[in-house]
PDB file of N, CA and C in Angstrom:
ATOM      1  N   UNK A   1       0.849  -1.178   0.000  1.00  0.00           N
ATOM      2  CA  UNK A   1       0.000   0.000   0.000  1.00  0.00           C
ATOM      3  C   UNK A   1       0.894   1.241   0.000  1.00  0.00           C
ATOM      4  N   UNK A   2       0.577   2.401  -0.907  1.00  0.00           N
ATOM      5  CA  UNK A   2       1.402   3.546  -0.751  1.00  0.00           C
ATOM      6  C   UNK A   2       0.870   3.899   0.146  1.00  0.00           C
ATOM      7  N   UNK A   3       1.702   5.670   0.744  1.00  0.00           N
ATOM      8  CA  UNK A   3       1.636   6.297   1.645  1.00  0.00           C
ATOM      9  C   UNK A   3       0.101   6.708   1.210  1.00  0.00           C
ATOM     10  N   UNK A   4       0.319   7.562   0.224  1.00  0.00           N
ATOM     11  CA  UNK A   4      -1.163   8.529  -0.007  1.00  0.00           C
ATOM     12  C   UNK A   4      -2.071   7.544  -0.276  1.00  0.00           C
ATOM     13  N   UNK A   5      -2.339   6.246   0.024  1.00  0.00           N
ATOM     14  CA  UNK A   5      -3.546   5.137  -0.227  1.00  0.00           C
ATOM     15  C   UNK A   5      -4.007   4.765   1.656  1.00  0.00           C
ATOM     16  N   UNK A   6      -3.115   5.247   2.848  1.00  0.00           N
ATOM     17  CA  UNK A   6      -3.187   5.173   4.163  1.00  0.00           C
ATOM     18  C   UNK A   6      -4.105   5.827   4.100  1.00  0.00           C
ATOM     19  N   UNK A   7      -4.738   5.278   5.560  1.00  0.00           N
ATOM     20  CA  UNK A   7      -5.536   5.666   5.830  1.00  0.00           C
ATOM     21  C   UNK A   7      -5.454   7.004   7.363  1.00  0.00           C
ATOM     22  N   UNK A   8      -5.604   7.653   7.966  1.00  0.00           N
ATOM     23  CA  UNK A   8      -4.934   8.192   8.795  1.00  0.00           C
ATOM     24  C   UNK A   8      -5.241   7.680  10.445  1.00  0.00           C
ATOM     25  N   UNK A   9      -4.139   7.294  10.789  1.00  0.00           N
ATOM     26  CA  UNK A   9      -3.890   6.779  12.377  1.00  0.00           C
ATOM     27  C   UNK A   9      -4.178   8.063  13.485  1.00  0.00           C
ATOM     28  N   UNK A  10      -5.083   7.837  14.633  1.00  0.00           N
ATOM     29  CA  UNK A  10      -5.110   8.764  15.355  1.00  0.00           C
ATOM     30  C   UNK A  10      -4.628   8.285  16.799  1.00  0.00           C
ATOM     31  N   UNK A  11      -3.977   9.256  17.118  1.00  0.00           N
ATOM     32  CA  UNK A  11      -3.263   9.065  18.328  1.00  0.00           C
ATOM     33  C   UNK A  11      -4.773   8.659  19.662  1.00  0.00           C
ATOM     34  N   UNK A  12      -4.650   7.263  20.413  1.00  0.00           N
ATOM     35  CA  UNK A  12      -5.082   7.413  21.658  1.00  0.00           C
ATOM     36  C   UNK A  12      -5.223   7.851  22.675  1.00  0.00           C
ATOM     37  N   UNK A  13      -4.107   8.775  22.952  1.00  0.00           N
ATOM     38  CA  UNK A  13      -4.303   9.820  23.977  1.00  0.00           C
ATOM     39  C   UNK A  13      -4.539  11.040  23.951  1.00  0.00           C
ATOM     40  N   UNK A  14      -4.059  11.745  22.793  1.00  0.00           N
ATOM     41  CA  UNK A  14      -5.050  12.817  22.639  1.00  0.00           C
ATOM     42  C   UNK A  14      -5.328  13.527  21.027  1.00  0.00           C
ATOM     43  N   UNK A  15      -5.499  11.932  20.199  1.00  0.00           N
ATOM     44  CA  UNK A  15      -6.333  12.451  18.556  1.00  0.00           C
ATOM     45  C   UNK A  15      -5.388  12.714  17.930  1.00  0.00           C
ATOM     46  N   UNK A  16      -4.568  12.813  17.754  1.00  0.00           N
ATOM     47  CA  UNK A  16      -3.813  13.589  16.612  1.00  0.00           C
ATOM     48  C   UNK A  16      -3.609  13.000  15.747  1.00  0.00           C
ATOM     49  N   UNK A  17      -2.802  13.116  14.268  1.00  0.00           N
ATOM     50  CA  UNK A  17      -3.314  12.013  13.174  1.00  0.00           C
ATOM     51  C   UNK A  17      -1.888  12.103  12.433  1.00  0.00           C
ATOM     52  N   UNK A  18      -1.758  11.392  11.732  1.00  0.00           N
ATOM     53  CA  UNK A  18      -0.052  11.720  10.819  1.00  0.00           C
ATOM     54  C   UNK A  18      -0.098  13.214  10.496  1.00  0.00           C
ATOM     55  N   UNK A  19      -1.053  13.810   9.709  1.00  0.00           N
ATOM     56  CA  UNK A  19      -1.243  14.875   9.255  1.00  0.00           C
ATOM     57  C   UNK A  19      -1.321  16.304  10.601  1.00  0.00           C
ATOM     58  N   UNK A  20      -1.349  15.987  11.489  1.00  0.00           N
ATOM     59  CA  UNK A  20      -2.093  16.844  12.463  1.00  0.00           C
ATOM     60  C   UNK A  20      -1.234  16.414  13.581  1.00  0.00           C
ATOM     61  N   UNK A  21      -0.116  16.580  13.966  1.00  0.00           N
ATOM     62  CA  UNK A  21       0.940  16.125  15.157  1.00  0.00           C
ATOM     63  C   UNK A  21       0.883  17.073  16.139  1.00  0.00           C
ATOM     64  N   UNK A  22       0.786  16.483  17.285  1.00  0.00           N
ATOM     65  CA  UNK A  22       0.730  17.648  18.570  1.00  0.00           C
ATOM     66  C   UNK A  22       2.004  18.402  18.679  1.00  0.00           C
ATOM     67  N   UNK A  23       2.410  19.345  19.447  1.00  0.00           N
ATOM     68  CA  UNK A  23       3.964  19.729  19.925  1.00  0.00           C
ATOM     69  C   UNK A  23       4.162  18.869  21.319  1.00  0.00           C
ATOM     70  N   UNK A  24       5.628  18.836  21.375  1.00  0.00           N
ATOM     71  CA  UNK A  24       6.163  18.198  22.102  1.00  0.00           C
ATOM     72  C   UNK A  24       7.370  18.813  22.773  1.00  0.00           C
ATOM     73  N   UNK A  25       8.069  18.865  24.087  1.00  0.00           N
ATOM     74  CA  UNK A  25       9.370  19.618  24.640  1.00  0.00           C
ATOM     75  C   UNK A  25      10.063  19.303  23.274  1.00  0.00           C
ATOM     76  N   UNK A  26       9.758  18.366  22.333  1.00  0.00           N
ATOM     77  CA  UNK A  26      11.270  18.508  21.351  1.00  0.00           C
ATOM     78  C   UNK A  26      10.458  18.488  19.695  1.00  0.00           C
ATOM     79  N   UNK A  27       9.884  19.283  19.885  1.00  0.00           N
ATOM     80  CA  UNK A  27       9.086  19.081  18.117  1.00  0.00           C
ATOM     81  C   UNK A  27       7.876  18.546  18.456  1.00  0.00           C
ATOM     82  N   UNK A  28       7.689  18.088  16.684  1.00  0.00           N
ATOM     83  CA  UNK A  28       6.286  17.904  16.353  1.00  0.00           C
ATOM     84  C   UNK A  28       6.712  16.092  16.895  1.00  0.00           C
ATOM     85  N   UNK A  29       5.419  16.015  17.377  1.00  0.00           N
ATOM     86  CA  UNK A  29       5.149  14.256  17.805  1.00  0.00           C
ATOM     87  C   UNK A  29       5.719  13.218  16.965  1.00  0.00           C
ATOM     88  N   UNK A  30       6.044  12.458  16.856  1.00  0.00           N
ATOM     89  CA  UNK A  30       6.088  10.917  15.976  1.00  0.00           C
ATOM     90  C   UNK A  30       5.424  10.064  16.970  1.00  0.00           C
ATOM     91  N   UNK A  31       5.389   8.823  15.841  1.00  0.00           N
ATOM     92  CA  UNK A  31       4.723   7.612  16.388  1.00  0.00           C
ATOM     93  C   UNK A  31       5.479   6.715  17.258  1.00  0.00           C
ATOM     94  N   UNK A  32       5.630   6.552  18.562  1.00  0.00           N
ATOM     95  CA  UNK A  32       5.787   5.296  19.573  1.00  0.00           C
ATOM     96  C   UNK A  32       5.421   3.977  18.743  1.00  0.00           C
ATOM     97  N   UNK A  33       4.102   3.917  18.711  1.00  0.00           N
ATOM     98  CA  UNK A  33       4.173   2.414  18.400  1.00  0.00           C
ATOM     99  C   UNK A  33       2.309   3.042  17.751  1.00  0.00           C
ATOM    100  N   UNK A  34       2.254   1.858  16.623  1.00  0.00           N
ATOM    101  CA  UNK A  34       1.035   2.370  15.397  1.00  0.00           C
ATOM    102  C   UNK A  34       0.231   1.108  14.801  1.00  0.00           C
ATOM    103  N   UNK A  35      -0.941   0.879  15.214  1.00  0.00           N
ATOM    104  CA  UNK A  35      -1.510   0.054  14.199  1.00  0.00           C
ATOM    105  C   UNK A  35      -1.857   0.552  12.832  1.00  0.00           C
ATOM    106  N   UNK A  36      -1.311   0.405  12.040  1.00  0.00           N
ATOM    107  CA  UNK A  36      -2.146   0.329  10.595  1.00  0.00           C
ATOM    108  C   UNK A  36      -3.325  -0.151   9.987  1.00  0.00           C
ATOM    109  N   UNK A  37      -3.379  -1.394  10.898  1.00  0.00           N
ATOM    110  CA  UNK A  37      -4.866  -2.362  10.395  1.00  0.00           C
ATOM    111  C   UNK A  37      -5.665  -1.735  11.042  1.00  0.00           C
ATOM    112  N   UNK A  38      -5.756  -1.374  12.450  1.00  0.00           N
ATOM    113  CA  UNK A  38      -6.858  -0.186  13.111  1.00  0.00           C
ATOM    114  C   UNK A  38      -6.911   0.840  13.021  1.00  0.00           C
ATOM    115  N   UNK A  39      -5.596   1.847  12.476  1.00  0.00           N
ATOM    116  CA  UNK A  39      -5.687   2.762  12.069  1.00  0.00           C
ATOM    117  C   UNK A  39      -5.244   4.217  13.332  1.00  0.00           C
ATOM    118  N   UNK A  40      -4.523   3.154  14.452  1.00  0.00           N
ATOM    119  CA  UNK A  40      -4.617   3.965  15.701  1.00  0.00           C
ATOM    120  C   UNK A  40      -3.115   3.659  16.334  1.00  0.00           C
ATOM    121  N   UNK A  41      -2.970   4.708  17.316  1.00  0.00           N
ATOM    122  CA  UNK A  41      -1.479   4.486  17.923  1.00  0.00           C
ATOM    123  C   UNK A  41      -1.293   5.318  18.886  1.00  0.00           C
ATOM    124  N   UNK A  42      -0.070   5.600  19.338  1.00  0.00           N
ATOM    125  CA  UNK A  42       0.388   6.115  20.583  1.00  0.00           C
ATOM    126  C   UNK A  42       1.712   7.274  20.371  1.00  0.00           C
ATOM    127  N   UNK A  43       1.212   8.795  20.862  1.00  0.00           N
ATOM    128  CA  UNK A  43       2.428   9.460  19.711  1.00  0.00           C
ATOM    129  C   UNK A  43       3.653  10.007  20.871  1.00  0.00           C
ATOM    130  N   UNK A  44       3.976  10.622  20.246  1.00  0.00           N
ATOM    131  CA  UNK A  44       5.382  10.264  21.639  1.00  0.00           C
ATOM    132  C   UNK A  44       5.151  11.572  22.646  1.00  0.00           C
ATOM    133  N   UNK A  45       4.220  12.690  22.081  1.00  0.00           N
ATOM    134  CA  UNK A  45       3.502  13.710  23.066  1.00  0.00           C
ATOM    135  C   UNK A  45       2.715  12.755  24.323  1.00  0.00           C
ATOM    136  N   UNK A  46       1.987  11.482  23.984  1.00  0.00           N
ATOM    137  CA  UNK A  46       1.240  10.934  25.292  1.00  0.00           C
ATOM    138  C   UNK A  46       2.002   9.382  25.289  1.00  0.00           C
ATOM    139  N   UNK A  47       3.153   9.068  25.880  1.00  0.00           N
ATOM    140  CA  UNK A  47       3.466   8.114  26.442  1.00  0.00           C
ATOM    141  C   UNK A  47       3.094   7.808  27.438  1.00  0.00           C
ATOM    142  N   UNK A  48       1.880   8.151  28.245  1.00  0.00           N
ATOM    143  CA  UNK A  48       1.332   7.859  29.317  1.00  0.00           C
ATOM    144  C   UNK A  48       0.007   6.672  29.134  1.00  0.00           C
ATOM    145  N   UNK A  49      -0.414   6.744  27.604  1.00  0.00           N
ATOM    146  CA  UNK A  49      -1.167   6.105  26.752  1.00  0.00           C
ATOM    147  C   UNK A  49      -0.562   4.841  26.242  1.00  0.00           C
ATOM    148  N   UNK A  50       0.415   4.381  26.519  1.00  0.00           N
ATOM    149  CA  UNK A  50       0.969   3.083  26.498  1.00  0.00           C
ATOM    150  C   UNK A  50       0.249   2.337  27.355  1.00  0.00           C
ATOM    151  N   UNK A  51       0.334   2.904  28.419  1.00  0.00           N
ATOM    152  CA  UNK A  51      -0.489   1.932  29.472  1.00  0.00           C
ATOM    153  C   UNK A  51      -1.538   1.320  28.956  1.00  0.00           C
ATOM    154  N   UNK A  52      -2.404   2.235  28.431  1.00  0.00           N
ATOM    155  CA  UNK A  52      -3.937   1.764  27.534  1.00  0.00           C
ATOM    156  C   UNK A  52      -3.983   1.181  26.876  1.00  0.00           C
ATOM    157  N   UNK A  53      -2.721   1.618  26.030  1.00  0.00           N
ATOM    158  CA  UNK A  53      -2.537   0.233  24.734  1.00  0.00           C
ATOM    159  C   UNK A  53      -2.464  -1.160  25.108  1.00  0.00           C
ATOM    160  N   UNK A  54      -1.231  -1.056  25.973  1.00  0.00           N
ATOM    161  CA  UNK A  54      -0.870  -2.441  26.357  1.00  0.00           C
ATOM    162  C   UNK A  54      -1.996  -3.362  27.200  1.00  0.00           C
ATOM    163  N   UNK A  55      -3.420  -2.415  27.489  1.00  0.00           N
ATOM    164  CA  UNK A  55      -4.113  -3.465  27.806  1.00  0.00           C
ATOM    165  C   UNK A  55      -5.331  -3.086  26.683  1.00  0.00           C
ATOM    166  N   UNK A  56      -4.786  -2.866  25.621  1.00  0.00           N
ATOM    167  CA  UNK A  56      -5.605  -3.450  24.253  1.00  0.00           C
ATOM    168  C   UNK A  56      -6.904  -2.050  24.007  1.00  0.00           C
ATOM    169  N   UNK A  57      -6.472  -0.818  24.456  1.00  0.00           N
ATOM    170  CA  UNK A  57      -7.658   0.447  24.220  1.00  0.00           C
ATOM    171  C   UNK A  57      -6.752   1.108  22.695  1.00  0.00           C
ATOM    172  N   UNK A  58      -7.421   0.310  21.473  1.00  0.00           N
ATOM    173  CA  UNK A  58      -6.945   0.408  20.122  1.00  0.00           C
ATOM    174  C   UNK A  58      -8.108   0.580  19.421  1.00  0.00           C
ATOM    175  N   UNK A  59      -9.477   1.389  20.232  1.00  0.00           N
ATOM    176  CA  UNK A  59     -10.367   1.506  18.998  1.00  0.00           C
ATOM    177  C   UNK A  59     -10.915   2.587  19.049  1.00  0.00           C
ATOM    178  N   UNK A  60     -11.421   3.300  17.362  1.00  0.00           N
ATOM    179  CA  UNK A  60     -12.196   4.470  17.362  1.00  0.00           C
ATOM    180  C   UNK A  60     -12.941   5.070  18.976  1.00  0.00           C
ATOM    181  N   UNK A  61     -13.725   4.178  19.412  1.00  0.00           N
ATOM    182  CA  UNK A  61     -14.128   4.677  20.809  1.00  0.00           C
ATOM    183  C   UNK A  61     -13.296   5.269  21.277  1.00  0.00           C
ATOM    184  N   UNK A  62     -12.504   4.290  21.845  1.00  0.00           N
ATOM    185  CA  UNK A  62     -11.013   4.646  22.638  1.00  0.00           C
ATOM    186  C   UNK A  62     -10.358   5.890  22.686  1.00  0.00           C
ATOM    187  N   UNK A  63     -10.074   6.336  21.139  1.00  0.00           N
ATOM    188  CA  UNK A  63      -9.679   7.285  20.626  1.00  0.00           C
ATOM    189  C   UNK A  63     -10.741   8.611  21.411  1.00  0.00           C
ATOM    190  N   UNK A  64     -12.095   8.606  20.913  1.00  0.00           N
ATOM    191  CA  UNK A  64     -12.943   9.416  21.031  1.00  0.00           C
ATOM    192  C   UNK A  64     -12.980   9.930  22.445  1.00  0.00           C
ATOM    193  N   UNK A  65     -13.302   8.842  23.066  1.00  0.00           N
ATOM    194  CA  UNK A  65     -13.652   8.837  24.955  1.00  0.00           C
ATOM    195  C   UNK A  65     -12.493   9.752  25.309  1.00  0.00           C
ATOM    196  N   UNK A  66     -11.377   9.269  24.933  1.00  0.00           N
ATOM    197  CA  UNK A  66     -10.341  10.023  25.710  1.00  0.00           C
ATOM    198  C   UNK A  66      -9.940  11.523  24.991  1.00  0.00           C
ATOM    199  N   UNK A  67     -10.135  11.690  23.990  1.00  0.00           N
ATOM    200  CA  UNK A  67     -10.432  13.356  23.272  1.00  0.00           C
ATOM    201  C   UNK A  67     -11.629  13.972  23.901  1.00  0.00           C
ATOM    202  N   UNK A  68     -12.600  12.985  24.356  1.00  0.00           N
ATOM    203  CA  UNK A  68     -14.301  14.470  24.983  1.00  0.00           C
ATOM    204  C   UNK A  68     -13.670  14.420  26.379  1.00  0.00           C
ATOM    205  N   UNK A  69     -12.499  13.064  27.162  1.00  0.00           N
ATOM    206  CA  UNK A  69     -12.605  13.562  28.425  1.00  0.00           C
ATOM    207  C   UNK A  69     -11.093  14.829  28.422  1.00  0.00           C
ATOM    208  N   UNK A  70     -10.513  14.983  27.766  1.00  0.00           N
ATOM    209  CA  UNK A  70      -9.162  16.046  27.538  1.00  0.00           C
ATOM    210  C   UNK A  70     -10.134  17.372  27.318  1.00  0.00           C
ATOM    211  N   UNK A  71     -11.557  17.519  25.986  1.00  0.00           N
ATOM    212  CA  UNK A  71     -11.399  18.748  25.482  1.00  0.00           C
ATOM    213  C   UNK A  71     -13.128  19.096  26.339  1.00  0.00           C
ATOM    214  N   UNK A  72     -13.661  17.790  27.239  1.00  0.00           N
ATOM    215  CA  UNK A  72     -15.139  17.994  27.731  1.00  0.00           C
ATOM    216  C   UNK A  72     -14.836  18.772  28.796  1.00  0.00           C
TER     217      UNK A  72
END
């Protein structure tokens, strides 16, 4: 699959997407660790969101819940 045929991954801890990277003490975010097949990941602005991952919070919900409880 090319790049421009991706689909865009949003960060679990707080949304952000390849296109749309949070700031960080050292730049714009990259990816920690990324599903492609779900489309979701963990960006190196919220390494605190590992935790979530590692007990399997890899879905659209996931994503959502934790963006209305950051911006609710």
């Amino acid at each position: 699959m090319k790049q421009s045929q991706l689909v865009l991954a949003h960060c679990i801890g707080c949304g952000c997407d390849d296109h749309h990277s949070c700031d960080t003490d050292y730049g714009k975010c990259t990816w920690i660790i990324v599903d492609r097949e779900l489309n979701v990941g963990v960006c190196s602005g919220c390494e605190e969101a590992l935790a979530a991952w590692q007990q399997g919070a890899r879905t659209t919900a996931a994503v959502q819940a934790r963006t209305l409880n950051r911006h609710g």
